[in-house]
Protein backbone atom coordinates (compact mmCIF):
# COMPACT_ATOMS: atom_id res chain seq x y z
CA UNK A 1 115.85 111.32 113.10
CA UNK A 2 119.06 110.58 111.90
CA UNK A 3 120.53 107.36 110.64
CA UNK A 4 122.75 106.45 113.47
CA UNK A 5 119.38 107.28 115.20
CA UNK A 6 116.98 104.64 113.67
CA UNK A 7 114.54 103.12 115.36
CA UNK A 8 115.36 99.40 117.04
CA UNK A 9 113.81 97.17 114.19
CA UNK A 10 110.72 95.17 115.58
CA UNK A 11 110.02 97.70 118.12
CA UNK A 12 109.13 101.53 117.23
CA UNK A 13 107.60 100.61 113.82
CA UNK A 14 105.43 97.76 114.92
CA UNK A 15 103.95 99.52 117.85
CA UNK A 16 103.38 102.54 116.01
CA UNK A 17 101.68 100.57 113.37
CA UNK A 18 99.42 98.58 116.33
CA UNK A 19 98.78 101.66 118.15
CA UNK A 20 97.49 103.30 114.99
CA UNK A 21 95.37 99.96 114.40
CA UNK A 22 93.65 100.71 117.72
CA UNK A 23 92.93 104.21 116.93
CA UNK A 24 91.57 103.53 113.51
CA UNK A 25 94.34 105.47 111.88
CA UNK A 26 95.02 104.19 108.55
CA UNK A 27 97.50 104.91 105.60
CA UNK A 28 96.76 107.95 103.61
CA UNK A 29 93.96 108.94 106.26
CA UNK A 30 93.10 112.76 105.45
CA UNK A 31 91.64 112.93 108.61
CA UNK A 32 94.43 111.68 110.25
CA UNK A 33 97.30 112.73 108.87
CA UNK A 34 98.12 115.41 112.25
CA UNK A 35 97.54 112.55 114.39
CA UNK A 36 101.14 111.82 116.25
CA UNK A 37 100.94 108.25 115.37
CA UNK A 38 100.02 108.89 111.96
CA UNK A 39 103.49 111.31 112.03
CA UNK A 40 105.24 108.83 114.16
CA UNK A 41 105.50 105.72 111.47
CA UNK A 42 105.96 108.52 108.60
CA UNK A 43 109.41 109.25 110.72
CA UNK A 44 110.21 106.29 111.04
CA UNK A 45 109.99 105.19 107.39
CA UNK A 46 111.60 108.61 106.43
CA UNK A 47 114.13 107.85 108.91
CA UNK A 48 114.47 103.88 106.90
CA UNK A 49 114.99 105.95 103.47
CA UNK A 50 117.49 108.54 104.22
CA UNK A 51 119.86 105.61 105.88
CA UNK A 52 119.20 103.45 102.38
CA UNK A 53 118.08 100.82 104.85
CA UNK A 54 114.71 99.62 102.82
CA UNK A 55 115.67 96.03 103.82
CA UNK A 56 113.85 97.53 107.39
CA UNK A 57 110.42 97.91 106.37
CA UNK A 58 111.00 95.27 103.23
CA UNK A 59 110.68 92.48 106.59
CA UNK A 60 107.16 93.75 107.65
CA UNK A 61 105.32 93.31 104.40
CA UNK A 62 105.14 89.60 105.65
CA UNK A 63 103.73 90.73 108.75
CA UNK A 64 100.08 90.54 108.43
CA UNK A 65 98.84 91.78 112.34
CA UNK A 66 97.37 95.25 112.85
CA UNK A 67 97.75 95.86 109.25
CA UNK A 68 101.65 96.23 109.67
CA UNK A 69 101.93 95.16 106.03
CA UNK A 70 99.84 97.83 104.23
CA UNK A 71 101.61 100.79 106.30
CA UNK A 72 104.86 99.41 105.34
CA UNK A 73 103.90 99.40 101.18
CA UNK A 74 101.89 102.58 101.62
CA UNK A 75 104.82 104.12 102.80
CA UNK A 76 107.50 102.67 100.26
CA UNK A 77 105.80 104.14 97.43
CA UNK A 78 104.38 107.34 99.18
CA UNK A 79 108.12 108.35 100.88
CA UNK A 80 110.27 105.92 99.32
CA UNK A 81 111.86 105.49 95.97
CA UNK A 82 111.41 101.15 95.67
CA UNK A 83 113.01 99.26 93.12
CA UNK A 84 110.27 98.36 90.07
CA UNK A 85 110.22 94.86 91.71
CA UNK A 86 109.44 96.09 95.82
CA UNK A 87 107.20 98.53 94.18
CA UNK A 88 105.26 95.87 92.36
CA UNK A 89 104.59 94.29 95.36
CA UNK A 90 103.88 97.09 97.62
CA UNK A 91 101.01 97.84 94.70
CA UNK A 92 99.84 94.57 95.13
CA UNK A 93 99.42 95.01 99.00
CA UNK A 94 97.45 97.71 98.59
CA UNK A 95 95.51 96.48 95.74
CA UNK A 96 94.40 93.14 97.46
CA UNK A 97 93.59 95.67 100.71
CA UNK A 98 91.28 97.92 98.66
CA UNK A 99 89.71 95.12 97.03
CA UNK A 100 89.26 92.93 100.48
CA UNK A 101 85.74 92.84 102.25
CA UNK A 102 87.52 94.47 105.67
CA UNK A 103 87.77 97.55 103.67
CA UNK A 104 85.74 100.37 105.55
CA UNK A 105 84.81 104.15 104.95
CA UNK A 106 88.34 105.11 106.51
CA UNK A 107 89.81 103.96 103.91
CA UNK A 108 88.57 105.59 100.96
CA UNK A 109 91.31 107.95 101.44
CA UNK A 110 93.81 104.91 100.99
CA UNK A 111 91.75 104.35 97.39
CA UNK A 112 92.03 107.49 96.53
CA UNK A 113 95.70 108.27 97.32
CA UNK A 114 96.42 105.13 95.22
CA UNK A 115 94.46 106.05 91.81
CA UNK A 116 96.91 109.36 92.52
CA UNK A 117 99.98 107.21 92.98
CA UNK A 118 98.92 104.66 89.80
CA UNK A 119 98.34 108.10 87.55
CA UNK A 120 101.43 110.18 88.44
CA UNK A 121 105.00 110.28 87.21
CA UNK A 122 106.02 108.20 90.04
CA UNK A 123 104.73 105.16 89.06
């Protein structure tokens, strides 16, 4: 997907990200990574990074539904390269998600992706 291809904001992302909420396919899901909505919101954000156009999935961390928020920081620091500010708050996201009392055996993958992320270069 090129730039001048992007995706409408508040359409392809969001219903990617609700679609995968029905499924039960969540952020860094080994399981789930070949699953074509899994692939579909990686696109998307790849899509996002190549145009420099951050500011597109910067708006959904607000959005709390269908956990449109954690998507959108998992995939600023897994594809993206944030600025040390948007990266302290996508950590943050995903921090309060792995410490929340929703957090489910599906997501242990998201836990351990993130003690990766926290003890690589990258951060």
């Amino acid at each position: 997907m090129k730039a001048s291809e992007l995706p409408p904001k508040n359409a392809s992302f969001l219903f990617a990200c609700k679609e995968n909420y029905f499924y039960g396919i969540l952020p860094a899901d080994i399981q789930r990574k070949e699953a074509e909505g899994y692939k579909t919101v990686v696109q998307i954000a790849k899509s996002y990074f190549e145009a420099n156009r951050y500011d597109q999935l910067v708006d959904y961390i607000s959005e709390s539904r269908y956990q449109i928020r954690l998507w959108a920081a998992y995939l600023i620091l897994e594809y993206g390269r944030p600025e040390d500010e948007l990266k302290l708050k996508c950590k943050g996201i995903i921090e309060a998600y792995l410490q929340s009392d929703d957090l489910s055996g599906q997501a242990l993958g998201l836990a351990e992706w993130y003690n990766n992320y926290r003890n690589s270069d990258i951060n």
